[in-house]
Every structure is written in C-alpha cells, then in structure tokens.
PDB file of N, CA and C in Angstrom:
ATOM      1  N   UNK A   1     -71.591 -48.202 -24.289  1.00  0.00           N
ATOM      2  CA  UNK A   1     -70.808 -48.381 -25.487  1.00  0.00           C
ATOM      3  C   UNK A   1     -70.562 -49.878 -25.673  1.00  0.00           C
ATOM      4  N   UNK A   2     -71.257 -50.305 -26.952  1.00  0.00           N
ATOM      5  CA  UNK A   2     -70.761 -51.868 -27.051  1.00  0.00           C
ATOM      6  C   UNK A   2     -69.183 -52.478 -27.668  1.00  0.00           C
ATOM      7  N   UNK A   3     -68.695 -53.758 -27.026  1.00  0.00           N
ATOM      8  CA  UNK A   3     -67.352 -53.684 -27.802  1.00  0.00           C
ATOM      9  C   UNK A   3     -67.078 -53.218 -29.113  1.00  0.00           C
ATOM     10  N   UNK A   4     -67.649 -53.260 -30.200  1.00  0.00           N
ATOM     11  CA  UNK A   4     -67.643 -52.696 -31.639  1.00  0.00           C
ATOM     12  C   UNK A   4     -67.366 -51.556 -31.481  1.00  0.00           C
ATOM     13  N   UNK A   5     -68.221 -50.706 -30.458  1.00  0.00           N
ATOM     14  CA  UNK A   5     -68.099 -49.163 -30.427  1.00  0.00           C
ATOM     15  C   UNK A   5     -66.412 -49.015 -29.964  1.00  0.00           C
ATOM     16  N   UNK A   6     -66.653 -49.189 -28.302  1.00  0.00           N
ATOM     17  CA  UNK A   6     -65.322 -49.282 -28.210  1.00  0.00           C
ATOM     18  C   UNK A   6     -64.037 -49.764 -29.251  1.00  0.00           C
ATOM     19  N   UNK A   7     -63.775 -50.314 -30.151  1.00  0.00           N
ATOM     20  CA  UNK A   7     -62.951 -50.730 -30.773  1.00  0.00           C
ATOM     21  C   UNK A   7     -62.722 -49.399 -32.072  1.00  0.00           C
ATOM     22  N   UNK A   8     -63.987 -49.148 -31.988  1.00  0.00           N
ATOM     23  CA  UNK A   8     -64.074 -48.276 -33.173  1.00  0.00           C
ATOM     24  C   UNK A   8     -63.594 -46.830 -32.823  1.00  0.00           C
ATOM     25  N   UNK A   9     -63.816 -46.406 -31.406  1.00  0.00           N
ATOM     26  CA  UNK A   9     -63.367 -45.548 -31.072  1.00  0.00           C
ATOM     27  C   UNK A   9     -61.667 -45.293 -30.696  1.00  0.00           C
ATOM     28  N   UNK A  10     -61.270 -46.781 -30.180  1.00  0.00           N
ATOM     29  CA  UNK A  10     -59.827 -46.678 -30.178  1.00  0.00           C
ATOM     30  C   UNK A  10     -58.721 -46.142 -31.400  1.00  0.00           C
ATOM     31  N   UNK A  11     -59.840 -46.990 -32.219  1.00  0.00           N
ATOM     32  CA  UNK A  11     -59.172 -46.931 -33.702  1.00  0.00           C
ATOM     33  C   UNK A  11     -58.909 -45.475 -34.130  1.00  0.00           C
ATOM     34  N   UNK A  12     -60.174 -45.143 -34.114  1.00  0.00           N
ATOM     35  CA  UNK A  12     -60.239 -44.220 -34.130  1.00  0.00           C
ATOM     36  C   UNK A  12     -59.120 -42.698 -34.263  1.00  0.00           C
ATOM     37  N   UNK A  13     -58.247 -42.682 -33.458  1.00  0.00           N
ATOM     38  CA  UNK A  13     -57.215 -41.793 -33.287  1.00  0.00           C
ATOM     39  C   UNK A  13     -55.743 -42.282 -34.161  1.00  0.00           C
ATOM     40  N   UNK A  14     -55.263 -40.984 -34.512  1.00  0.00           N
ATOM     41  CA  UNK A  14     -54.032 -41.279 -35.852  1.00  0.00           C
ATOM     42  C   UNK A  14     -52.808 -41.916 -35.903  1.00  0.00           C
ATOM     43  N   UNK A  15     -52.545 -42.992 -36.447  1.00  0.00           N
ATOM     44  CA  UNK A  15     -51.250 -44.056 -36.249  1.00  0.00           C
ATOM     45  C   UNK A  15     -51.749 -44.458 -34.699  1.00  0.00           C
ATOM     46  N   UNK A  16     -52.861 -45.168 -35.016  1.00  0.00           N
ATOM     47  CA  UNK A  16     -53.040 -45.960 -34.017  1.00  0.00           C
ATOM     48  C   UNK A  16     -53.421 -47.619 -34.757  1.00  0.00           C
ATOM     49  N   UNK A  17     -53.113 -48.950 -33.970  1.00  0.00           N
ATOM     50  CA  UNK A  17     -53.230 -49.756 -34.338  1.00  0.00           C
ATOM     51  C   UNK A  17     -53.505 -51.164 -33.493  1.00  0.00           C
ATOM     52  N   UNK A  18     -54.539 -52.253 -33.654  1.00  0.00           N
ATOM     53  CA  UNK A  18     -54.229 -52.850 -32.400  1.00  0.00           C
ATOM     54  C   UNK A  18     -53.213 -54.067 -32.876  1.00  0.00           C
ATOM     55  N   UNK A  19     -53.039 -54.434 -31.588  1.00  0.00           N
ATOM     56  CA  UNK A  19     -52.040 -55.671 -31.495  1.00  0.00           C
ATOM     57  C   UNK A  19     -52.642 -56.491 -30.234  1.00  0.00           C
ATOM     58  N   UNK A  20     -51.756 -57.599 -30.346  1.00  0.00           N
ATOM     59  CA  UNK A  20     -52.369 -58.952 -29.389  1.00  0.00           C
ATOM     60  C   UNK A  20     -50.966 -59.087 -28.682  1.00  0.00           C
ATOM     61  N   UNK A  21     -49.853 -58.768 -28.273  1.00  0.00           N
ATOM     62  CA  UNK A  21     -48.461 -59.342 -27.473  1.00  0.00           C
ATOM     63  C   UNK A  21     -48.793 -59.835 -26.571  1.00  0.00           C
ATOM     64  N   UNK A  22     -49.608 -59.979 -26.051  1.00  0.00           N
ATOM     65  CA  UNK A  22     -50.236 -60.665 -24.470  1.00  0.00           C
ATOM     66  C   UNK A  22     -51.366 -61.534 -24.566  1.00  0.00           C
ATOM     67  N   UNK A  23     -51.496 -62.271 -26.151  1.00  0.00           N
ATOM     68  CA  UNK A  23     -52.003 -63.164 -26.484  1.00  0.00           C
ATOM     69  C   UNK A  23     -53.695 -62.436 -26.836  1.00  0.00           C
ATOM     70  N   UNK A  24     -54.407 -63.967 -27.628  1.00  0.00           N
ATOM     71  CA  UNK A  24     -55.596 -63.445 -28.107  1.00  0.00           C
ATOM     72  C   UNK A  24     -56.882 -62.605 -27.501  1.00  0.00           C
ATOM     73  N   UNK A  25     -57.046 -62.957 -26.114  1.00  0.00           N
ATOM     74  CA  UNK A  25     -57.946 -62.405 -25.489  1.00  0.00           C
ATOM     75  C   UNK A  25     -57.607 -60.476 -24.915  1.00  0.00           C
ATOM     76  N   UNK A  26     -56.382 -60.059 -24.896  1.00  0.00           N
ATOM     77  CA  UNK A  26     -55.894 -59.295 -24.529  1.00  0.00           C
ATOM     78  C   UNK A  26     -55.559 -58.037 -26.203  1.00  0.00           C
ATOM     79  N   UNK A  27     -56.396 -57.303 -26.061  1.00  0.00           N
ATOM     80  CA  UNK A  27     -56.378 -55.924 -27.322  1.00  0.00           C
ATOM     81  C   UNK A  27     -55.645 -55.346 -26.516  1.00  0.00           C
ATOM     82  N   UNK A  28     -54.325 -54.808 -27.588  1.00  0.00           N
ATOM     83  CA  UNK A  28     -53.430 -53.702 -27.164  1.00  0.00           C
ATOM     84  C   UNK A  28     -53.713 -52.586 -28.180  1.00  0.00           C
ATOM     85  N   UNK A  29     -54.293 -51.322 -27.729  1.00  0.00           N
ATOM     86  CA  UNK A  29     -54.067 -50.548 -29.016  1.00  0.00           C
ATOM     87  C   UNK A  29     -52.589 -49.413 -28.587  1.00  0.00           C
ATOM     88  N   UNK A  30     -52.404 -49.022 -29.291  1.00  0.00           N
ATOM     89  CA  UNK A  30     -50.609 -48.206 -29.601  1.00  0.00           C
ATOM     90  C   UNK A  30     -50.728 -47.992 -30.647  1.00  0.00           C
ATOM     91  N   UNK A  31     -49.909 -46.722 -30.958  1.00  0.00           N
ATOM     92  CA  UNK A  31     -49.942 -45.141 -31.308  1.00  0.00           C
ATOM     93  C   UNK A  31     -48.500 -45.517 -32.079  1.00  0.00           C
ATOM     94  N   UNK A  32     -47.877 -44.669 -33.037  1.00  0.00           N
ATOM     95  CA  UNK A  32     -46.758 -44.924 -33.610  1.00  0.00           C
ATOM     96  C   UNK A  32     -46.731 -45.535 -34.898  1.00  0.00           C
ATOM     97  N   UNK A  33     -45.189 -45.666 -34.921  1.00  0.00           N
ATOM     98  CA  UNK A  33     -44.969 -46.319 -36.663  1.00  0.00           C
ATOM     99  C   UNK A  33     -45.274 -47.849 -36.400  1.00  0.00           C
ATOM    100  N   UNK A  34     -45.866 -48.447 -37.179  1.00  0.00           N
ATOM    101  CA  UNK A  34     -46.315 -49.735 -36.916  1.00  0.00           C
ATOM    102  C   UNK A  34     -44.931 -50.555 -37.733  1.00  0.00           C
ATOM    103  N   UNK A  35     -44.692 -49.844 -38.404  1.00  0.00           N
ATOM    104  CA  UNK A  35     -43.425 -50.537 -39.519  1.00  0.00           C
ATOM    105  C   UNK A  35     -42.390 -50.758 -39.528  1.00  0.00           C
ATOM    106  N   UNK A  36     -41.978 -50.147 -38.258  1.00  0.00           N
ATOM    107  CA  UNK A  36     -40.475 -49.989 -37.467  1.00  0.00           C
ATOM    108  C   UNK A  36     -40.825 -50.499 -36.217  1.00  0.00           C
ATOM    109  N   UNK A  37     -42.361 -50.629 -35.756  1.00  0.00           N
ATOM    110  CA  UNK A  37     -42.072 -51.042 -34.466  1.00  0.00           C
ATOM    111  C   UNK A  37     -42.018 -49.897 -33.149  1.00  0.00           C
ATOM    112  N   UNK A  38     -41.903 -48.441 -33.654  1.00  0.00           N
ATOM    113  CA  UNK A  38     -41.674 -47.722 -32.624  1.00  0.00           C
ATOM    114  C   UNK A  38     -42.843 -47.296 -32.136  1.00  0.00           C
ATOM    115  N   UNK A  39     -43.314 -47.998 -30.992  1.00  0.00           N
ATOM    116  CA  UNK A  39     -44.866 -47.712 -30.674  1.00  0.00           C
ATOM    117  C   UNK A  39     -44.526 -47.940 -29.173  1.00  0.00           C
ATOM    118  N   UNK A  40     -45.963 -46.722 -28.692  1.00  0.00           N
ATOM    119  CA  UNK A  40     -46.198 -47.045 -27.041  1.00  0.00           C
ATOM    120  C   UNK A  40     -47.663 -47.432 -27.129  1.00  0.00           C
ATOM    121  N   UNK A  41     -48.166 -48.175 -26.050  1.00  0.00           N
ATOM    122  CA  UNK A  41     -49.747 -48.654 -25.948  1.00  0.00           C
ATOM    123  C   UNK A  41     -50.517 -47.516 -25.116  1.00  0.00           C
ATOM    124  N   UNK A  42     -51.722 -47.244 -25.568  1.00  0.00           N
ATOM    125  CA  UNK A  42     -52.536 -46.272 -24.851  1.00  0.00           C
ATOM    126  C   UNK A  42     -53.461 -46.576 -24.055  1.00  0.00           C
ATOM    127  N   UNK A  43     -53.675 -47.771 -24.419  1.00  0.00           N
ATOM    128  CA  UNK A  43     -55.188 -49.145 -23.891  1.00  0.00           C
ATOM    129  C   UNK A  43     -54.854 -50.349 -24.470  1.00  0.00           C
ATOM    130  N   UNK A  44     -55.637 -50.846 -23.275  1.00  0.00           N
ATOM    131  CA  UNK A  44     -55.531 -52.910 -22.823  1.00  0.00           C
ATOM    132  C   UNK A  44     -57.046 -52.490 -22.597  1.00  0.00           C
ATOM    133  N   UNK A  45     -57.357 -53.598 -23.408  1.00  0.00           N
ATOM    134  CA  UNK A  45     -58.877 -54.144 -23.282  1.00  0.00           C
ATOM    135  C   UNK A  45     -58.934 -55.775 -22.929  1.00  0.00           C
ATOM    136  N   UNK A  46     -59.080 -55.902 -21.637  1.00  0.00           N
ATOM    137  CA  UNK A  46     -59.112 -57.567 -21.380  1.00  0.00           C
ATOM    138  C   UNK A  46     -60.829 -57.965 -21.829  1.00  0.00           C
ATOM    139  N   UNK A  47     -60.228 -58.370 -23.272  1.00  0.00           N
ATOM    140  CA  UNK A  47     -61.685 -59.320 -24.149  1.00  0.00           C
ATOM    141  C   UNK A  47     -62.475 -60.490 -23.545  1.00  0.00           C
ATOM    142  N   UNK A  48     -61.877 -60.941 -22.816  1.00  0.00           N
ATOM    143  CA  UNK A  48     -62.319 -62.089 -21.729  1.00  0.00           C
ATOM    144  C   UNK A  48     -63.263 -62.075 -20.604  1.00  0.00           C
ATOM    145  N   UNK A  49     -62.543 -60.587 -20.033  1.00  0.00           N
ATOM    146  CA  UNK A  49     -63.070 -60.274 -19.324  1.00  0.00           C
ATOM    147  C   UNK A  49     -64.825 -60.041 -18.747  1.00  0.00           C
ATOM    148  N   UNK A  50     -65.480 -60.659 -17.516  1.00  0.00           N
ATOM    149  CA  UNK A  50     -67.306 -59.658 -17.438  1.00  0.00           C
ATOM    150  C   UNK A  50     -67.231 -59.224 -16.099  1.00  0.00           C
ATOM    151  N   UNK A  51     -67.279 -58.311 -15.935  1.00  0.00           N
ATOM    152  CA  UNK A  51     -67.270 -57.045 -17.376  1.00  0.00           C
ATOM    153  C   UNK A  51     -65.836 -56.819 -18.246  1.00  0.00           C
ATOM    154  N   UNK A  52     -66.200 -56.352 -19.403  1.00  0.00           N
ATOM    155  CA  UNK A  52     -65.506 -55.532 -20.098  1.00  0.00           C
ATOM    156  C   UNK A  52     -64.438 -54.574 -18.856  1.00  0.00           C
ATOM    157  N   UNK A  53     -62.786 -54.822 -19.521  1.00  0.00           N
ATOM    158  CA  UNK A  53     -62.191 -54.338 -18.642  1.00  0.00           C
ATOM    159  C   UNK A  53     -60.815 -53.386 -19.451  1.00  0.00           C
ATOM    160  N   UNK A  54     -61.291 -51.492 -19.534  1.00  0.00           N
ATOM    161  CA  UNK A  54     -59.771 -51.270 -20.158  1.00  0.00           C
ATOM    162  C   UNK A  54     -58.790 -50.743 -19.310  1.00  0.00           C
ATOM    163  N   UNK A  55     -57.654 -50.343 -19.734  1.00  0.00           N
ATOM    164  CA  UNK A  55     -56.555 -50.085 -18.841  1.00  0.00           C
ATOM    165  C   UNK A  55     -56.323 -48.767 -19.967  1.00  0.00           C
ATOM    166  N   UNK A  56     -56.169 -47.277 -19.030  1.00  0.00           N
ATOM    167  CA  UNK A  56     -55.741 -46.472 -19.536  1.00  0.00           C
ATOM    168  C   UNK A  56     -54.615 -45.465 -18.982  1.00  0.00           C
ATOM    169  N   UNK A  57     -53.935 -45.242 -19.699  1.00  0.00           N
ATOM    170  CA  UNK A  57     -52.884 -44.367 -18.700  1.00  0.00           C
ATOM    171  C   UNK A  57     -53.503 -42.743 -18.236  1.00  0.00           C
ATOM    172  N   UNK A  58     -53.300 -42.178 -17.304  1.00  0.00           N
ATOM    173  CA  UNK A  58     -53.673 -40.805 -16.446  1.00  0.00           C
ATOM    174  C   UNK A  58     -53.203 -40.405 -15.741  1.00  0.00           C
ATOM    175  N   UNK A  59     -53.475 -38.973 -15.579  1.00  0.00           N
ATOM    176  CA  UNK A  59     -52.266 -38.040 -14.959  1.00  0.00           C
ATOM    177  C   UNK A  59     -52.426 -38.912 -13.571  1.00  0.00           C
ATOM    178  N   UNK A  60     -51.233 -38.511 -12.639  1.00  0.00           N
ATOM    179  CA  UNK A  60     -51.543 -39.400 -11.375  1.00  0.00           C
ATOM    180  C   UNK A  60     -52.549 -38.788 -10.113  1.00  0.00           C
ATOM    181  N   UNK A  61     -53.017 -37.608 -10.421  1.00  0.00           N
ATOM    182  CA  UNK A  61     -53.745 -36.629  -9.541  1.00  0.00           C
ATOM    183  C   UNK A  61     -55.111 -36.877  -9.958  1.00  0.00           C
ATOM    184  N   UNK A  62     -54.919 -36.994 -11.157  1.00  0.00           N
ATOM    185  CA  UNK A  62     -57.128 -37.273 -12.008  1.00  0.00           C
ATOM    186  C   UNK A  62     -57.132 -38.709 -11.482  1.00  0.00           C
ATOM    187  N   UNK A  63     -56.033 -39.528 -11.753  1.00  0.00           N
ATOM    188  CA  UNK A  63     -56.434 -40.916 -11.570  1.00  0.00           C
ATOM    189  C   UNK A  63     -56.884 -41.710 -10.082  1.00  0.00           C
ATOM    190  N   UNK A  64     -56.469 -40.891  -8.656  1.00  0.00           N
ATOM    191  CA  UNK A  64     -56.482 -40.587  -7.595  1.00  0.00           C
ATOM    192  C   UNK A  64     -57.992 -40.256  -7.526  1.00  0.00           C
ATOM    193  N   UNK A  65     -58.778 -39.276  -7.943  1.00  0.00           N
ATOM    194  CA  UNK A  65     -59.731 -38.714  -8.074  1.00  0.00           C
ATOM    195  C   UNK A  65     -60.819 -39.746  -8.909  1.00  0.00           C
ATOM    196  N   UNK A  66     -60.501 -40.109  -9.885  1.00  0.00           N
ATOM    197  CA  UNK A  66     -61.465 -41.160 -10.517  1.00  0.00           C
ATOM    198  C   UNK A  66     -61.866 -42.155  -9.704  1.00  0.00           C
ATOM    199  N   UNK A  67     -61.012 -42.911  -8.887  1.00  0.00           N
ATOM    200  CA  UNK A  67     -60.914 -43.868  -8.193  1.00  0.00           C
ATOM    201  C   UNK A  67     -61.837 -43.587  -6.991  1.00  0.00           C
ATOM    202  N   UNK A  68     -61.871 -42.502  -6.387  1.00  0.00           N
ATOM    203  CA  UNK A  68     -62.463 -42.103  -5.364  1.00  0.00           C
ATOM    204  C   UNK A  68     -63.928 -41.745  -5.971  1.00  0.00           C
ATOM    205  N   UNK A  69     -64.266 -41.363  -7.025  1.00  0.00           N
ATOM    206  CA  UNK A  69     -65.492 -40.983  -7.971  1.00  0.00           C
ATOM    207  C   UNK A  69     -66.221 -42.171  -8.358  1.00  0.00           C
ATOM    208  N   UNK A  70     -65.524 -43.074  -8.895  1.00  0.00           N
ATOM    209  CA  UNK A  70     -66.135 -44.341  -8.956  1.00  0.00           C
ATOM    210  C   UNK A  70     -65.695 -45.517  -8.812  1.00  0.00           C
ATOM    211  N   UNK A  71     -66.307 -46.407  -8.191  1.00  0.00           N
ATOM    212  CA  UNK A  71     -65.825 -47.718  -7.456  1.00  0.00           C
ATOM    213  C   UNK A  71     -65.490 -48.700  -8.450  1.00  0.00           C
ATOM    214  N   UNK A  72     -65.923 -48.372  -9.893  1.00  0.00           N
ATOM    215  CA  UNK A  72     -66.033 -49.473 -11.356  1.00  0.00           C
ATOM    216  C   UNK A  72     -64.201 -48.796 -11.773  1.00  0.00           C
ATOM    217  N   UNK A  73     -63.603 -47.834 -11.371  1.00  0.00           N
ATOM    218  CA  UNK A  73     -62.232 -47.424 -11.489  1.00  0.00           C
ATOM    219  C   UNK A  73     -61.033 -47.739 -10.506  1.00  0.00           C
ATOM    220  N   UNK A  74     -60.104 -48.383 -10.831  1.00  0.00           N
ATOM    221  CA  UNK A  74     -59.116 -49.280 -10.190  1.00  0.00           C
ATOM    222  C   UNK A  74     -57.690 -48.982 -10.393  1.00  0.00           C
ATOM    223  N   UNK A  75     -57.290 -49.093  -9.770  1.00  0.00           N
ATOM    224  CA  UNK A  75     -55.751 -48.531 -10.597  1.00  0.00           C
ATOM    225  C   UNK A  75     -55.386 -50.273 -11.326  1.00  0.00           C
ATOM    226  N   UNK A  76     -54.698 -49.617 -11.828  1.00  0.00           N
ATOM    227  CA  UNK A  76     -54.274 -50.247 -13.277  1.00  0.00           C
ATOM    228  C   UNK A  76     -53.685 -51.738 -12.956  1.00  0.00           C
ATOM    229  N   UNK A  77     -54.312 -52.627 -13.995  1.00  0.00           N
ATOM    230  CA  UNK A  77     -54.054 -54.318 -13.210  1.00  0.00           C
ATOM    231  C   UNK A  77     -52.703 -54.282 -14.269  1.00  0.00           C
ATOM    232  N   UNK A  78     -51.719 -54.738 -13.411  1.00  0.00           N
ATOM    233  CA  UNK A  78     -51.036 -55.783 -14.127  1.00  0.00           C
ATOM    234  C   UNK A  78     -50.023 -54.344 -14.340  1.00  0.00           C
ATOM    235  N   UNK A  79     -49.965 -52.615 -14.152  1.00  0.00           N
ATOM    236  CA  UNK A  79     -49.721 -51.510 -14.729  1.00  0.00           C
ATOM    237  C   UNK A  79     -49.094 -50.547 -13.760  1.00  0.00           C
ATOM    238  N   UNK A  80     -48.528 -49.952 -13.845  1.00  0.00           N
ATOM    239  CA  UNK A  80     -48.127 -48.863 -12.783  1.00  0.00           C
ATOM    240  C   UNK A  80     -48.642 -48.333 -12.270  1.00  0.00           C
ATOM    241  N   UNK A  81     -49.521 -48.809 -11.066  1.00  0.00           N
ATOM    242  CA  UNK A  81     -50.767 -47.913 -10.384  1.00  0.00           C
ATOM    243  C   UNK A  81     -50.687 -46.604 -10.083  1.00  0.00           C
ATOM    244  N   UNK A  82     -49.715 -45.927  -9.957  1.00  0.00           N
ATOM    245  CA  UNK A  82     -50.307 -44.667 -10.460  1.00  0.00           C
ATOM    246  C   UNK A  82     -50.413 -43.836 -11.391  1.00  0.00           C
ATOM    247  N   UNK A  83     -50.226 -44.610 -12.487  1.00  0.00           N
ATOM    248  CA  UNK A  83     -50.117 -43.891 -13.946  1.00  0.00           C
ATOM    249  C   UNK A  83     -51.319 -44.541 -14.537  1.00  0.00           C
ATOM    250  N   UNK A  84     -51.400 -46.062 -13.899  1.00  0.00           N
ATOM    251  CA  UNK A  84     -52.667 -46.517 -14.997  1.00  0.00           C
ATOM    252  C   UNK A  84     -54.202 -46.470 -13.929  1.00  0.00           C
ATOM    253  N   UNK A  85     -55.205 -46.310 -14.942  1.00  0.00           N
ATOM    254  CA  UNK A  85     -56.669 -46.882 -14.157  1.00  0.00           C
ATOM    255  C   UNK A  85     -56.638 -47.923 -14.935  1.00  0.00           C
ATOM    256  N   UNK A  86     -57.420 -49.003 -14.308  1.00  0.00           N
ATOM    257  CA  UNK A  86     -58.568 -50.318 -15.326  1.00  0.00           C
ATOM    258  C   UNK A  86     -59.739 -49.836 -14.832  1.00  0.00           C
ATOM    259  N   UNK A  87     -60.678 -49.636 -15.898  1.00  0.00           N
ATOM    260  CA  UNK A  87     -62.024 -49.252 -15.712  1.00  0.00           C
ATOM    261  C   UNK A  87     -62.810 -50.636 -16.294  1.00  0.00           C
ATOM    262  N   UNK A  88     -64.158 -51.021 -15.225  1.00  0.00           N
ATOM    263  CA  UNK A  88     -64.961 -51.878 -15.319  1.00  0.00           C
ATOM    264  C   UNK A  88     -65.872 -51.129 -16.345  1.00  0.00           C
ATOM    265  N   UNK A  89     -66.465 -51.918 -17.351  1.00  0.00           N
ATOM    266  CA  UNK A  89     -67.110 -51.283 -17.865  1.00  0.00           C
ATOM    267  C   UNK A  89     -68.834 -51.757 -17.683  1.00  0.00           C
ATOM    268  N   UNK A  90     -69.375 -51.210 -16.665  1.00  0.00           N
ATOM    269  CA  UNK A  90     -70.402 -51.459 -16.290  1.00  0.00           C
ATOM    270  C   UNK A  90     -71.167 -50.891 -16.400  1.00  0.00           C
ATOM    271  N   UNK A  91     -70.896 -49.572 -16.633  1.00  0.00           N
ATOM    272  CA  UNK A  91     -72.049 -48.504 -17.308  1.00  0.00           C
ATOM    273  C   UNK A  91     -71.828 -47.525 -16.006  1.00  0.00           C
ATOM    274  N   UNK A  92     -71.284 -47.625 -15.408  1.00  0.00           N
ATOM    275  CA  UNK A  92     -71.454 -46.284 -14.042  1.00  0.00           C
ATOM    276  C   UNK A  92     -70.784 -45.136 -14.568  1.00  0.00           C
ATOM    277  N   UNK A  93     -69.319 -45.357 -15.207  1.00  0.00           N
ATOM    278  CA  UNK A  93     -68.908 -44.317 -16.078  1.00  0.00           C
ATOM    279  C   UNK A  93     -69.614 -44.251 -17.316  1.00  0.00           C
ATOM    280  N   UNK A  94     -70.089 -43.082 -17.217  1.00  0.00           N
ATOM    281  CA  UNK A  94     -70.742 -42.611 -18.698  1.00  0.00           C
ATOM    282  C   UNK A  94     -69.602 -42.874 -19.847  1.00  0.00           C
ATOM    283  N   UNK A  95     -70.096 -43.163 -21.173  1.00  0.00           N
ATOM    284  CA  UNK A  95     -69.682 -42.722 -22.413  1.00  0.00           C
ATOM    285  C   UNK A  95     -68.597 -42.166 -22.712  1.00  0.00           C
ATOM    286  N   UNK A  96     -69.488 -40.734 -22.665  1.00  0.00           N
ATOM    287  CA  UNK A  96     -68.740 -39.481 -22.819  1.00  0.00           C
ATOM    288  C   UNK A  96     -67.665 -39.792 -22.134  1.00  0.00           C
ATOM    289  N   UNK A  97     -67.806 -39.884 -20.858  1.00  0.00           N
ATOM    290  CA  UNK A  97     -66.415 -40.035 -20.058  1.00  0.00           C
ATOM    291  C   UNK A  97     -65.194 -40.786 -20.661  1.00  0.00           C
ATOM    292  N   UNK A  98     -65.727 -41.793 -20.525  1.00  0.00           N
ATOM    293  CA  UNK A  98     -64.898 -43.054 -20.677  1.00  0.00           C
ATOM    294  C   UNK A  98     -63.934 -42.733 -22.127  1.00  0.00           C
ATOM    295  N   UNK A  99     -64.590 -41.617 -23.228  1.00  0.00           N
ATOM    296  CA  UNK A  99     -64.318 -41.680 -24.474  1.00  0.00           C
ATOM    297  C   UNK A  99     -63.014 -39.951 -23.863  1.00  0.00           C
ATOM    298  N   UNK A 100     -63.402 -39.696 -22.904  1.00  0.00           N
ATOM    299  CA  UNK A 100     -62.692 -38.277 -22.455  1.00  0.00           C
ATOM    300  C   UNK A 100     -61.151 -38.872 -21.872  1.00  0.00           C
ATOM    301  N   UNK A 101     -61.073 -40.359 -20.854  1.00  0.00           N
ATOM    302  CA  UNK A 101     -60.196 -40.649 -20.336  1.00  0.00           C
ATOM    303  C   UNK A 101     -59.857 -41.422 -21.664  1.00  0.00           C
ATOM    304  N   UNK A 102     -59.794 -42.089 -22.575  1.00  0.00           N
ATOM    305  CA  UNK A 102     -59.439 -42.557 -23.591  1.00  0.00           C
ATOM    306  C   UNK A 102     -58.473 -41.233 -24.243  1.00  0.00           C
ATOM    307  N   UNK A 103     -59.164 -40.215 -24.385  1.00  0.00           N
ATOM    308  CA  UNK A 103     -58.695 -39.197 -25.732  1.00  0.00           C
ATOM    309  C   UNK A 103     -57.194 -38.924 -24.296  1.00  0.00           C
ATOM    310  N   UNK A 104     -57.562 -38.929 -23.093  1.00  0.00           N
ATOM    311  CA  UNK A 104     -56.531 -38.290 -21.980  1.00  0.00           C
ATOM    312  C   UNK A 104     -55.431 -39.286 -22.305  1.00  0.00           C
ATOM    313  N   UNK A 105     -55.418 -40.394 -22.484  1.00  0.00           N
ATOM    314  CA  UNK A 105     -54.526 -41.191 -22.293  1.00  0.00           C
ATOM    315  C   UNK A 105     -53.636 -41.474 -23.748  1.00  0.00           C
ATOM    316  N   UNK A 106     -54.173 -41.349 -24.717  1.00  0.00           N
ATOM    317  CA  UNK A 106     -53.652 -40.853 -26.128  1.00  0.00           C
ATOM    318  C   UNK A 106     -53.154 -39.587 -26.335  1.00  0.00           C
ATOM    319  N   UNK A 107     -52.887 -38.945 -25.456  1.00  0.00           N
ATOM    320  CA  UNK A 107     -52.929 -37.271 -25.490  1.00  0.00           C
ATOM    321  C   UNK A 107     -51.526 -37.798 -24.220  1.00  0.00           C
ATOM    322  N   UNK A 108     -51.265 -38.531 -23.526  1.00  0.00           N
ATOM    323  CA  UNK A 108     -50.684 -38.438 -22.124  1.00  0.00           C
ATOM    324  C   UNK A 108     -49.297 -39.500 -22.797  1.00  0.00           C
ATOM    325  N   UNK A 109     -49.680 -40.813 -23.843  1.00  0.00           N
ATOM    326  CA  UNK A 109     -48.432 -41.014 -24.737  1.00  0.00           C
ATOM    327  C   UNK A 109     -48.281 -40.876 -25.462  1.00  0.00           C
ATOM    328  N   UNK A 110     -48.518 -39.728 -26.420  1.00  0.00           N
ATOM    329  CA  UNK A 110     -47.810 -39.220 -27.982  1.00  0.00           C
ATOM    330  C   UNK A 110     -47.411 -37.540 -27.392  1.00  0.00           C
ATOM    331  N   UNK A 111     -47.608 -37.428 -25.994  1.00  0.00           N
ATOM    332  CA  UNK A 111     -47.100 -36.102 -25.765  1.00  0.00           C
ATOM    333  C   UNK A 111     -47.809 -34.965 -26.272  1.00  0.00           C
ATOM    334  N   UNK A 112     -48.895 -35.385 -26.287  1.00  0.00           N
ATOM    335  CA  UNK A 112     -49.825 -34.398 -26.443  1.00  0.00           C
ATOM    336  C   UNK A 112     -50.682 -33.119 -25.170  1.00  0.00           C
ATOM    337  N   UNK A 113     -50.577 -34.107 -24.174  1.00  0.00           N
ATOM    338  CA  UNK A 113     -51.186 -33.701 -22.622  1.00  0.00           C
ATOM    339  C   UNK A 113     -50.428 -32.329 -22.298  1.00  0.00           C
TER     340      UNK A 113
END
C-alpha cells in the first residue's frame, strides 16, 4: 500500500479527519466532531519515517499475538504499549491486514469493538 493509499484509506472512515499536533512530519487521524474539538486519534503515521511507521490502537491480547506473528509489529512508540502496536511498514504485513488492524482500531475508539 503506497502512502496515498494509506491516507486514503484512513480517510476513509466517518467523521474522520487528519491533524498535525505533533508537528508536520507526524499524521494524526481522529474520529469525532472536528468543530468542537471532541475527538480521539485512531492512527499516527510517522511521515518521516523508512520505513513508513503507523501506530494503531488493539485489543491487548491480539496485540500480544501480532507482535509475536511479526517482527515489523512493535508495541506502540511513544503509546501505551499495551493498547498500542507501531507497525513497520515493510510489506511483511499484508494489506488486507494492515487495512483489518486499521478498521480494529477505529472500531476499538468510537466504541464500536
């Protein structure tokens, strides 16, 4: 998935929006009223980053399991390691996947999970 894709896919999901609070290189996307401000973040994409690096929130039992599944999955930089992964994006996680722990983690803060 190239950054475009990725971006497009974040977007993707409803009252979602990105933001920069952690400056230009750092994409925050978050879920919520953008107009009031009442928003939680679902993904950090460090833009700087090589590789490509996002941060997603997950249950703490899958995220345990990812980590052990693939070595490109980290618990979460800078995040509550056991709520967040940062995934390298190097291609070891498939797509599909990556677009499955995305929808998990949008689903895990609007209370959808």
């Amino acid at each position: 998935m190239t950054r475009e894709e990725l971006d497009a896919h974040l977007l993707s999901y409803p009252n979602t929006w990105l933001d920069f609070p952690f400056g230009e290189t750092t994409s925050v996307y978050k879920v919520g009223d953008k107009a009031t401000g009442d928003a939680k973040f679902f993904a950090i994409v460090q833009d700087d980053a090589t590789p490509l690096r996002i941060s997603l929130k997950c249950d703490p039992q899958l995220a345990e399991l990812l980590r052990e599944k693939y070595e490109t999955v980290v618990p979460g930089y800078h995040l509550n390691k056991k709520h967040w992964n940062t995934i390298l994006c190097t291609g070891q996680v498939p797509d599909d996947e990556l677009q499955d722990f995305i929808r998990l983690s949008y689903n895990l803060v609007t209370g959808q999970a």
